[in-house]
Protein backbone atom coordinates (compact mmCIF):
# COMPACT_ATOMS: atom_id res chain seq x y z
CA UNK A 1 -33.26 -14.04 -13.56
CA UNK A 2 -31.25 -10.84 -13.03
CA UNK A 3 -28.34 -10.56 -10.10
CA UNK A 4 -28.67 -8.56 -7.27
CA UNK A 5 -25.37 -5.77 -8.40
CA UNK A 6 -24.83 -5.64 -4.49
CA UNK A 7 -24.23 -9.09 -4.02
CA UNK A 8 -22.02 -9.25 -7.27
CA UNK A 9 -19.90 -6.70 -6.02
CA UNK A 10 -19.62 -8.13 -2.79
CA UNK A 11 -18.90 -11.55 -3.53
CA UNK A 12 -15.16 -11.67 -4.64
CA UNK A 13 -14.55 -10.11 -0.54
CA UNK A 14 -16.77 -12.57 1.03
CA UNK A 15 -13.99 -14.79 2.53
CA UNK A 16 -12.07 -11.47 3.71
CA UNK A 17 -14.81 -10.18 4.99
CA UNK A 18 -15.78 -13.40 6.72
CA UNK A 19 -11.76 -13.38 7.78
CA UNK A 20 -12.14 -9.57 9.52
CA UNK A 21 -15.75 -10.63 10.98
CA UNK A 22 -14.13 -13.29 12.62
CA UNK A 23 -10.95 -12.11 13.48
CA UNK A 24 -13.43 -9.17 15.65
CA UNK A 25 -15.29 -11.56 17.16
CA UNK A 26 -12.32 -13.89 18.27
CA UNK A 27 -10.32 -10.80 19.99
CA UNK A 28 -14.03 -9.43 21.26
CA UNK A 29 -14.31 -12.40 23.43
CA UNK A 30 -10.54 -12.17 24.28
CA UNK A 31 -10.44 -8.91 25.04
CA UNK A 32 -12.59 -6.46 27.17
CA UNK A 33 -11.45 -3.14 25.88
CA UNK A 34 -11.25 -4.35 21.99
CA UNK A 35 -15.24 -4.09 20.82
CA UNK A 36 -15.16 -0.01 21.87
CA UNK A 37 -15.73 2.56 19.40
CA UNK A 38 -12.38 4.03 20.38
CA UNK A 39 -10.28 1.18 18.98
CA UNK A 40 -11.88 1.11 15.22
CA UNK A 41 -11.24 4.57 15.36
CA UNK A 42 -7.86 4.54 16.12
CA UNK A 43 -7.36 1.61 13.64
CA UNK A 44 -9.13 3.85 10.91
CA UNK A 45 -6.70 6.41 11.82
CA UNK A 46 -3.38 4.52 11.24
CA UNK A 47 -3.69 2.81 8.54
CA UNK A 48 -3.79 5.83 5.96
CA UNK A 49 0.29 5.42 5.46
CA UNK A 50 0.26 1.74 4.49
CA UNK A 51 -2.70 2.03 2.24
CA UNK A 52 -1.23 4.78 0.08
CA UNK A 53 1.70 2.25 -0.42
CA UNK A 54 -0.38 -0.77 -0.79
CA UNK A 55 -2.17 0.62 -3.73
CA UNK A 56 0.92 1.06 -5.24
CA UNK A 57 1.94 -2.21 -4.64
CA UNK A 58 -1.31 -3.42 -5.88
CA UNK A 59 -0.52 -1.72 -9.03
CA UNK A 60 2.78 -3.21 -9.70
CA UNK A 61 1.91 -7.34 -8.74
CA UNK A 62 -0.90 -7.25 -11.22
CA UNK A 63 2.17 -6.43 -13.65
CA UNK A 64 4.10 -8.98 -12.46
CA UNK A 65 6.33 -6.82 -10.74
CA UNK A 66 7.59 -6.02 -7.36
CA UNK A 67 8.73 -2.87 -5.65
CA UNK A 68 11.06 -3.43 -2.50
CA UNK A 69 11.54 0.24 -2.24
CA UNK A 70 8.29 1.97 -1.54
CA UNK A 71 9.27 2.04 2.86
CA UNK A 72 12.66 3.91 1.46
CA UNK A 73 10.65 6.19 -0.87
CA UNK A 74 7.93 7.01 1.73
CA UNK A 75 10.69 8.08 4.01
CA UNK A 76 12.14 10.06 1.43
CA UNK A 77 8.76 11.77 0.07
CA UNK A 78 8.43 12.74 4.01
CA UNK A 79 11.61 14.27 3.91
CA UNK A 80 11.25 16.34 1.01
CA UNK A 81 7.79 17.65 2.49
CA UNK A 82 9.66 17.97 6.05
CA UNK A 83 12.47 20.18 4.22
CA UNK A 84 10.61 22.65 2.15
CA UNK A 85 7.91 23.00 5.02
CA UNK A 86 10.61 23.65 7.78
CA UNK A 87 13.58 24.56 6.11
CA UNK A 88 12.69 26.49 3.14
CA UNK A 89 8.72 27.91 4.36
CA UNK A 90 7.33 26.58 1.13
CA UNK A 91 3.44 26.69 1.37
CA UNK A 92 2.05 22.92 2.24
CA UNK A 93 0.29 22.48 -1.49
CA UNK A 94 3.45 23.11 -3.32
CA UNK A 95 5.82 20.86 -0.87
CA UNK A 96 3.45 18.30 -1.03
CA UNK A 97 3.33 18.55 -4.85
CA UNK A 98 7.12 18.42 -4.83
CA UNK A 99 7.46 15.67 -2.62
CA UNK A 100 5.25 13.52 -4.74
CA UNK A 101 6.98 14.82 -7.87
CA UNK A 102 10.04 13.35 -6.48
CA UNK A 103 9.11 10.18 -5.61
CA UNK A 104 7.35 9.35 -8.55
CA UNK A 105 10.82 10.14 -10.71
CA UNK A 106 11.95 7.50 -8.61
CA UNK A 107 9.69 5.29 -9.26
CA UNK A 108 9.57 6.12 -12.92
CA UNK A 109 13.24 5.29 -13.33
CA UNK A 110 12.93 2.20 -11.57
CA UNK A 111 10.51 1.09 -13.94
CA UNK A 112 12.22 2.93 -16.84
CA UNK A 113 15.39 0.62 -16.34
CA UNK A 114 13.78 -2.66 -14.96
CA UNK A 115 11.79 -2.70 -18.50
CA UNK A 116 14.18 -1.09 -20.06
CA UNK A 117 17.26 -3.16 -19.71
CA UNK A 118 14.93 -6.12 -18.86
CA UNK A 119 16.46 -6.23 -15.00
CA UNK A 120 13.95 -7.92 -12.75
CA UNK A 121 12.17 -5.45 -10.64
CA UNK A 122 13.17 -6.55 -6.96
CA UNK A 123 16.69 -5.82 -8.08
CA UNK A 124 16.22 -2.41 -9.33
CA UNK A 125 14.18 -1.36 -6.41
CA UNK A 126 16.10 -2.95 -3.86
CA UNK A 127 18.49 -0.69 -5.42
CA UNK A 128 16.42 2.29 -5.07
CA UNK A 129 15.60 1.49 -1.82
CA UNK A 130 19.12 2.10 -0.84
CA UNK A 131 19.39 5.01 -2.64
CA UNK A 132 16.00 6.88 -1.22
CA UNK A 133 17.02 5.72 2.18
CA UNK A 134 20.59 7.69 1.34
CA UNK A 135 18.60 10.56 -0.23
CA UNK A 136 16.41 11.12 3.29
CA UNK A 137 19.29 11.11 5.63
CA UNK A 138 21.12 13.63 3.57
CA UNK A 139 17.64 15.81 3.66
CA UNK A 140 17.43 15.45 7.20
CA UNK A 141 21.29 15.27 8.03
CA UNK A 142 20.09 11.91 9.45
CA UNK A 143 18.21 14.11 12.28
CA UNK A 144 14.53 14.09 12.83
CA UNK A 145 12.63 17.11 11.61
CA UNK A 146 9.95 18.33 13.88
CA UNK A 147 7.29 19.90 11.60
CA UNK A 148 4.71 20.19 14.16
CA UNK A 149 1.42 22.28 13.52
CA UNK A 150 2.10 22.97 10.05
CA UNK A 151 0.69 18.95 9.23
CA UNK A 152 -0.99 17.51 11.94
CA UNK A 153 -4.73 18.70 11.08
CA UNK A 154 -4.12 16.23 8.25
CA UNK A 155 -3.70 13.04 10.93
CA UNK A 156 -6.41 14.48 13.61
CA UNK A 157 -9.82 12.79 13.79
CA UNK A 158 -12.59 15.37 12.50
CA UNK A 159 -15.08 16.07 15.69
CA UNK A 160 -18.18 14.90 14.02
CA UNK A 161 -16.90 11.47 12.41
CA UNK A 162 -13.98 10.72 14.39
CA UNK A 163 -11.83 10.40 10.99
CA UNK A 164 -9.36 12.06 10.06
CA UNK A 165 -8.94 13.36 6.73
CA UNK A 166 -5.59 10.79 6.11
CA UNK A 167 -7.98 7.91 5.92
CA UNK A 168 -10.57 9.80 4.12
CA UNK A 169 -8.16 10.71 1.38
CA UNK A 170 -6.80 7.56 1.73
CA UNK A 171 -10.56 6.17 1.27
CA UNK A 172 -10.80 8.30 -2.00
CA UNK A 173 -7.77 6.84 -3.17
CA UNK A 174 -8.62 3.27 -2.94
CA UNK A 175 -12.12 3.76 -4.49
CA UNK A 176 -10.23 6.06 -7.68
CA UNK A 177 -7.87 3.40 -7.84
CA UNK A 178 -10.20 0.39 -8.16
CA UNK A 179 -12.15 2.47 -10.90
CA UNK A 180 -8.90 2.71 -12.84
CA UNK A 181 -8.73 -0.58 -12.64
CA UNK A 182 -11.46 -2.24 -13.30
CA UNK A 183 -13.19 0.29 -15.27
CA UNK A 184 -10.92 1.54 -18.00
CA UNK A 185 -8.86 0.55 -20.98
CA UNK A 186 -5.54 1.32 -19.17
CA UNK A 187 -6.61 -1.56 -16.23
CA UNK A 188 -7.88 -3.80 -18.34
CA UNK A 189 -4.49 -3.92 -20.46
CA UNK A 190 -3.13 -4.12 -17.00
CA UNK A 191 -4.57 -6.85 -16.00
CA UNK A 192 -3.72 -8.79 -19.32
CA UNK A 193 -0.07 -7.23 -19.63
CA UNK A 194 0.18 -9.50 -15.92
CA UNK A 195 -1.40 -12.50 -17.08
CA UNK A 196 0.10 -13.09 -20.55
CA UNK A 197 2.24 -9.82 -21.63
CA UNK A 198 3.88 -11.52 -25.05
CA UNK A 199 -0.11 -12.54 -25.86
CA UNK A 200 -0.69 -8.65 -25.33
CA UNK A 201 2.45 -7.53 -27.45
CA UNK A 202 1.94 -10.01 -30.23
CA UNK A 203 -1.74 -8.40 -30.33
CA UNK A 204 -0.10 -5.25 -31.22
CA UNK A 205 -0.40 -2.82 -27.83
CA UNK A 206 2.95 -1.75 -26.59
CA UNK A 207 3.69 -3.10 -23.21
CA UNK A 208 6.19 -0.80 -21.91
CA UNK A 209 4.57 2.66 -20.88
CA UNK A 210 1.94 0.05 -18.92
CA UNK A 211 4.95 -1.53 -17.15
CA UNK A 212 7.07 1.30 -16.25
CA UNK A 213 3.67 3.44 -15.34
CA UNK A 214 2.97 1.00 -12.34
CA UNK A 215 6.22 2.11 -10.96
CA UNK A 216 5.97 6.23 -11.15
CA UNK A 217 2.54 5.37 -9.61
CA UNK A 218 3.73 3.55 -6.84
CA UNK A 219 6.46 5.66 -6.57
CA UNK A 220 4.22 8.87 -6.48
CA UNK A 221 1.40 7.36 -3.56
CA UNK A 222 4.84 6.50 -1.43
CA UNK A 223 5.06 10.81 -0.96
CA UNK A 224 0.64 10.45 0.11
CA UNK A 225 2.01 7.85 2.57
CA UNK A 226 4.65 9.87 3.62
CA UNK A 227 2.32 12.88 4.21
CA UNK A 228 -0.06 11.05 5.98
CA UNK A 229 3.06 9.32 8.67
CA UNK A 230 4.52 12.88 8.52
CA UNK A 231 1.00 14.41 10.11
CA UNK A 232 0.86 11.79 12.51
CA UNK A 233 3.99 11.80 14.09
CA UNK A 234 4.28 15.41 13.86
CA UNK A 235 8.18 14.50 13.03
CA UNK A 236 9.82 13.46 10.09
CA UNK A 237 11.78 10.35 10.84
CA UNK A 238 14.96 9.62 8.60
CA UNK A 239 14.29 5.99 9.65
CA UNK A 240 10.82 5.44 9.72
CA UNK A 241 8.78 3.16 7.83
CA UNK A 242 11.68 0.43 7.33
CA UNK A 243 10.65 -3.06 6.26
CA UNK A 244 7.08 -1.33 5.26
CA UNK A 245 7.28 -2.71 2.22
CA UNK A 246 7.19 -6.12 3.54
CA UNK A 247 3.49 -5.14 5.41
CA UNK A 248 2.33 -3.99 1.86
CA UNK A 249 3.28 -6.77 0.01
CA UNK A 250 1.66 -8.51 2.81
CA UNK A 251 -1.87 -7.25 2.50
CA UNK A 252 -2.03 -7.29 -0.97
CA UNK A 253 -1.17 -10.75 -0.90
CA UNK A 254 -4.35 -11.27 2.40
CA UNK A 255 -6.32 -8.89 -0.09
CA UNK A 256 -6.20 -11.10 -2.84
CA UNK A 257 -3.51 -9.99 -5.10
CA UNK A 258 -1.70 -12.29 -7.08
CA UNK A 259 2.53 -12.91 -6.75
CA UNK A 260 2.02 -13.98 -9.87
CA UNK A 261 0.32 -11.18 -11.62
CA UNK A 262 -2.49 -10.50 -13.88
CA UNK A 263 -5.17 -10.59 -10.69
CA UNK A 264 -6.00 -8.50 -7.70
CA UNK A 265 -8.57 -5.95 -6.70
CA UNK A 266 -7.53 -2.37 -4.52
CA UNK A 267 -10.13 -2.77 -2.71
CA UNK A 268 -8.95 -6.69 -1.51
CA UNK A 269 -6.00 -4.51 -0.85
CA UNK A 270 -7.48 -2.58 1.62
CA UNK A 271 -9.06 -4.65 3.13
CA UNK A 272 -6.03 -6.61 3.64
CA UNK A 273 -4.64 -3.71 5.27
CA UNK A 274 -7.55 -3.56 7.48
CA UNK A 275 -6.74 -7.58 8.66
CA UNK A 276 -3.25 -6.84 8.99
CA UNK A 277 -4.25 -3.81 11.73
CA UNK A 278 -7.09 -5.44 13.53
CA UNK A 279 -4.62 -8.14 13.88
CA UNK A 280 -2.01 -6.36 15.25
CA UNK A 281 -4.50 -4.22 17.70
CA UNK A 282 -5.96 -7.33 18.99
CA UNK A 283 -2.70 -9.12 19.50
CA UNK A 284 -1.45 -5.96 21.69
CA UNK A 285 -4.41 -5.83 23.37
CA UNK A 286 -4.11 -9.26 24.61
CA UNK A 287 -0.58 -8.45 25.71
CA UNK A 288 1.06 -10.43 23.26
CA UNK A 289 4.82 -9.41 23.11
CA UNK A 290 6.45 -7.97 20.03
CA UNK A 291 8.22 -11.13 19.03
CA UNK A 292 5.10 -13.24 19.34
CA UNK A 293 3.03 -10.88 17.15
CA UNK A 294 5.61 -11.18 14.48
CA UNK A 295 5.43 -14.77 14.35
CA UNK A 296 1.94 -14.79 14.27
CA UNK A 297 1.31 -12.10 12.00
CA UNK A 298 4.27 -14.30 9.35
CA UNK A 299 2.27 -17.40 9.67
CA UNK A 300 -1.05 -15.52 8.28
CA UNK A 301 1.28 -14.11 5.75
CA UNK A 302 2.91 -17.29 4.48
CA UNK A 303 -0.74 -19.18 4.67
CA UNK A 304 -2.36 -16.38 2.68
CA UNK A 305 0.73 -16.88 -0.09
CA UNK A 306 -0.12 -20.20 -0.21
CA UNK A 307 -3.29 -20.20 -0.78
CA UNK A 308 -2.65 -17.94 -3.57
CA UNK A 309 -0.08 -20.75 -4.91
CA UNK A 310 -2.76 -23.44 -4.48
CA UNK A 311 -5.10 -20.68 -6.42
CA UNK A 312 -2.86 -20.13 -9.32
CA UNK A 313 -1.58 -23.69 -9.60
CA UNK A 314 -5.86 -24.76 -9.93
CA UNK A 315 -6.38 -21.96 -12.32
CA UNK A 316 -3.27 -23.36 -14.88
CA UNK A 317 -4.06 -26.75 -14.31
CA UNK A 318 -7.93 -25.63 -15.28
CA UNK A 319 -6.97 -23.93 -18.46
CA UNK A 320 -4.58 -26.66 -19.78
């Protein structure tokens, strides 16, 4: 008897689609205003910025690493756009080129000395968060940039959909990014580099370009995200998206994604992205005050980790 494909690809997001069903329906009957058309909308609309970084992030816990300095980067990719845009007139392709170009030598020398000199990762990027943070404020002369008409189209819901072309890209970028890896060679070692990496050296395949890759591509999506926050606020911020890197982390860990490495799925990410926002819309809608919403949103966070603990600790105890 053959499987339906549909239902195979659906399957592995049943619970977190079951968890975003739900978590609808609960602030539905809460809330009035929440079930419009209007509010997916606008949710659709903001979350372009974190998924950029979540992909990323995705990218580097299936290694078994972690990168604490993707908000920092993001900030600084947005200042390097903000810059040559304002500052220097370059033409929006190039800037944006640039910016990405320098985050993802960030990135790359994270990686480059975290493998290198065998440093764990959240010590080299928390590192590099510091120094990307130090690196926007001296772009910006710690003042905000107003960049104005030159990037909004990018954030500004297209007539006919009611998208804007942030989440769209940010939509192409999530579906390239789970065909990278799930459906080549360099995912696939990936994936195996994060579950057993001396079982993939002793087989002969060099582990190092894998592992230091995950950071220049992390590092290079933080300059999408930073486009895509840029266009929205109109402004470049020398202090915006601090502590984002805690919200990626976050929904890659709702999505799926293991702490642990070796398992996790883009598109979990993103839909863990998508929890984390309905979330936060619904709590706001209900009036929920700031400090309430971070507790709230801390206890999904922490549950979702350990049910990835309880996951990995079955799937050891299974193979032994």
């Amino acid at each position: 008897m053959k499987s339906n494909p549909f239902l195979s690809a659906v399957l592995p997001y049943i619970g977190l689609i079951v968890a975003l069903v739900t978590l609808v329906t609960t602030f539905s009957l809460l809330s009035d205003s929440f079930l419009q058309r209007s509010t997916f909308v606008s949710i659709a609309n903001q979350i372009p910025d974190l998924t950029f970084i979540a992909i990323g992030m995705t990218f580097v816990l299936i290694a078994k690493g972690i990168d604490l300095s993707v908000g920092s980067l993001m900030a600084l990719g947005a200042a390097v756009l903000g810059s040559l845009l304002v500052k220097q007139n370059v033409a929006l392709p190039l800037a944006i080129l640039l910016a990405v170009l320098a985050t993802t030598l960030c990135g790359l020398l994270s990686g480059a000395i975290a493998v290198g000199l065998r440093i764990p990762s959240f010590i080299v990027t928390l590192g590099m968060l510091e120094i990307g943070r130090g690196l926007t404020k001296i772009l910006t002369e710690s003042k905000s940039i107003f960049v104005g008409s030159k990037i909004e189209w990018f954030a500004e819901p297209v007539s006919q959909v009611g998208l804007s072309p942030a989440f769209l890209a940010a939509l192409a970028a999530v579906i390239l990014s789970q065909f990278v890896l799930s459906q080549t060679v360099y995912g696939k070692y990936l994936i195996a580099i994060g579950t057993n990496e001396e079982a993939v050296r002793m087989s002969g395949i060099r582990t190092w370009p894998y592992l230091v890759s995950v950071f220049a591509i992390s590092g290079g999506l933080c300059a999408l995200g930073g486009w895509s926050l840029t266009s929205r606020l109109a402004t470049v911020d020398p202090n915006a998206a601090v502590g984002l890197e805690l919200s990626a982390i976050a929904a890659c860990v709702i999505g799926g994604t293991s702490l642990m490495g070796g398992r996790g799925t883009v598109i979990g990410t993103f839909l863990g992205v998508i929890i984390m926002q309905v979330l936060q819309r619904g709590l706001a809608q209900m009036g929920v005050d700031d400090a309430n919403k971070q507790i709230i949103t801390g206890i999904v966070i922490i549950v979702a980790v350990l049910v990835d603990a309880v996951r990995h600790r079955f799937g050891v105890e299974r193979t032994t």
